[in-house]
Protein backbone atom coordinates (compact mmCIF):
# COMPACT_ATOMS: atom_id res chain seq x y z
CA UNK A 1 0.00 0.00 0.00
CA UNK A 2 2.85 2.28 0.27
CA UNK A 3 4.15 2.15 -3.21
CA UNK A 4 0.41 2.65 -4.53
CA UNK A 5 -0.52 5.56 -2.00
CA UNK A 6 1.63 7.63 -3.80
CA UNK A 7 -0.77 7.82 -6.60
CA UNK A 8 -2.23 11.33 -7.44
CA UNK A 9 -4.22 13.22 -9.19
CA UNK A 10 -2.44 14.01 -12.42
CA UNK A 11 0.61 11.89 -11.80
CA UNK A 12 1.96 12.25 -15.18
CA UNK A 13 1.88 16.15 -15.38
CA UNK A 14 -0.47 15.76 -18.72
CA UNK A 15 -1.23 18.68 -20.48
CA UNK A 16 -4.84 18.79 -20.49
CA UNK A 17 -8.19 16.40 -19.79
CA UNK A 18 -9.00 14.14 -22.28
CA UNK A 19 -5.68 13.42 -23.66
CA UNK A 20 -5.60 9.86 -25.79
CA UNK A 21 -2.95 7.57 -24.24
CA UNK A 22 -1.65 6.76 -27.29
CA UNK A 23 -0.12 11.03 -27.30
CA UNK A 24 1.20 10.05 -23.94
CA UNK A 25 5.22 9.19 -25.04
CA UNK A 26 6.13 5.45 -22.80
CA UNK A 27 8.84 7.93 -20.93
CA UNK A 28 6.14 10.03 -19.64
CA UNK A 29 4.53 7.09 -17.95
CA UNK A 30 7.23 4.80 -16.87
CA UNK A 31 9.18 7.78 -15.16
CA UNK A 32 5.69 9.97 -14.05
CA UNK A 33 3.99 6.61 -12.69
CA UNK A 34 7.02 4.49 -10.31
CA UNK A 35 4.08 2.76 -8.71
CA UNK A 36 2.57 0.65 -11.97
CA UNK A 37 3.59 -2.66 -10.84
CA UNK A 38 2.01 -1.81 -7.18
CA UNK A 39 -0.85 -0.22 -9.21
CA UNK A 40 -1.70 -3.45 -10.56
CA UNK A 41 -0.84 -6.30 -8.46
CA UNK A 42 -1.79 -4.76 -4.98
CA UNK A 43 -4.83 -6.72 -4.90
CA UNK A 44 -2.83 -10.38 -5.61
CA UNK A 45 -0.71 -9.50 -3.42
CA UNK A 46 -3.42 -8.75 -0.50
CA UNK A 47 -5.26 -11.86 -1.62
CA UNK A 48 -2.40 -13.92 -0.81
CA UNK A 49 -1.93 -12.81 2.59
CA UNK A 50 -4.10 -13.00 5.71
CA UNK A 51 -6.61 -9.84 6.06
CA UNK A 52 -6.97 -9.12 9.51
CA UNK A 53 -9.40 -6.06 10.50
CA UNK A 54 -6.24 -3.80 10.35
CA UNK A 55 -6.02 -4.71 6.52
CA UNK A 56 -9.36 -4.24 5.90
CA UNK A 57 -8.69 -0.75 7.35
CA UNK A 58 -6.31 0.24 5.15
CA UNK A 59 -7.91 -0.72 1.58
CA UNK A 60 -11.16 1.43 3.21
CA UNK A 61 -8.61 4.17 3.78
CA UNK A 62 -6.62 3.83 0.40
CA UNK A 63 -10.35 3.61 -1.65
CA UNK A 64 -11.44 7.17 -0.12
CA UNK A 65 -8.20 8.83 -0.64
CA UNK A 66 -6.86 7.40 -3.63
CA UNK A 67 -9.66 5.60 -5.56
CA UNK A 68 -9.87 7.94 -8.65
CA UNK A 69 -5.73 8.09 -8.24
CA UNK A 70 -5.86 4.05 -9.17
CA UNK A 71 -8.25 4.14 -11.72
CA UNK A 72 -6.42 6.78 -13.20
CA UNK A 73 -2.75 4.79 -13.06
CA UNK A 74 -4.74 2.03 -14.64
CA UNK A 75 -5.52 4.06 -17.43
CA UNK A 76 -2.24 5.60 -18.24
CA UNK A 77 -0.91 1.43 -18.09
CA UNK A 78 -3.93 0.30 -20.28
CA UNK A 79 -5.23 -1.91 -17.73
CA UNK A 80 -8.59 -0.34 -16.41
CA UNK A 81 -10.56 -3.06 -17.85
CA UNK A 82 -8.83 -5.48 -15.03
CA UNK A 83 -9.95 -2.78 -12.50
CA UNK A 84 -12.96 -3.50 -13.03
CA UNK A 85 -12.44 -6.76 -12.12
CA UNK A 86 -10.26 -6.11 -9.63
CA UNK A 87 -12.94 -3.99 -8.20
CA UNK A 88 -15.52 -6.97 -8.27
CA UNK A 89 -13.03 -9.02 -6.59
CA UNK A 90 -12.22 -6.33 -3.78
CA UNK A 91 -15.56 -6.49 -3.16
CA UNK A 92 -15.96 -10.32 -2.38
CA UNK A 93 -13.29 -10.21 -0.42
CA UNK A 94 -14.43 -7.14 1.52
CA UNK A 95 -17.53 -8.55 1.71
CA UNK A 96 -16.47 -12.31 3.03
CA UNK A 97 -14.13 -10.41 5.42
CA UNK A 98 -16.18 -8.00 6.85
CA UNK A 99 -19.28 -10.42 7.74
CA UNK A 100 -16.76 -12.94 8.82
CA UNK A 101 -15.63 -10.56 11.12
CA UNK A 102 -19.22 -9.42 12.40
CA UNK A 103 -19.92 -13.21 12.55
CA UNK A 104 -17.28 -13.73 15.02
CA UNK A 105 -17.74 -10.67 17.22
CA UNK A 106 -21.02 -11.90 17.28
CA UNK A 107 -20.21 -15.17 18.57
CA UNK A 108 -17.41 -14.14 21.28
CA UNK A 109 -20.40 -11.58 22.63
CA UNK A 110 -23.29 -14.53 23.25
């Protein structure tokens, strides 16, 4: 999450809204966006591991600051298309983890 935090609006420095990617030179990217591996992979890499509540924290936190900031790295790499899907995924997972968490709050409290 560190490496795709620093994501921001306008990473590249482009010269207007609404610029085709294909006017972007390679150079701009690869030296305007460090992050692109991070960018793409930060999801495999979360699914691999263990989410703990503290996890789950952290994507919350990274999707409200820094949502837009992905989807716009994603662009400039031509890989939005597997946002979405990374999205959809995200979601399962967000959604197994968070009501297995509820589930066993709710069983240490009866």
């Amino acid at each position: 999450m560190e490496h795709i935090s620093q994501l921001e609006e306008n990473i590249c420095d482009l010269w207007g809204p609404g610029v085709l990617i294909t006017e972007i030179p390679g150079d701009t990217i690869r030296k305007g966006m460090p992050p692109q591996y991070a960018c793409y992979y930060w999801l495999d890499h979360w699914r691999l591991g263990n989410l703990v509540e503290e996890d789950i924290k952290t994507i919350w936190q990274f999707l409200e600051q820094h949502f837009l900031h992905w989807l716009e790295g994603l662009s400039l790499i031509g890989e939005v298309s597997d946002g979405v899907h990374m999205i959809i995924a995200l979601e399962g997972i967000l959604f197994v983890s968070c009501n297995a968490h509820y589930f066993i709050q709710r069983m240490v409290l009866t």
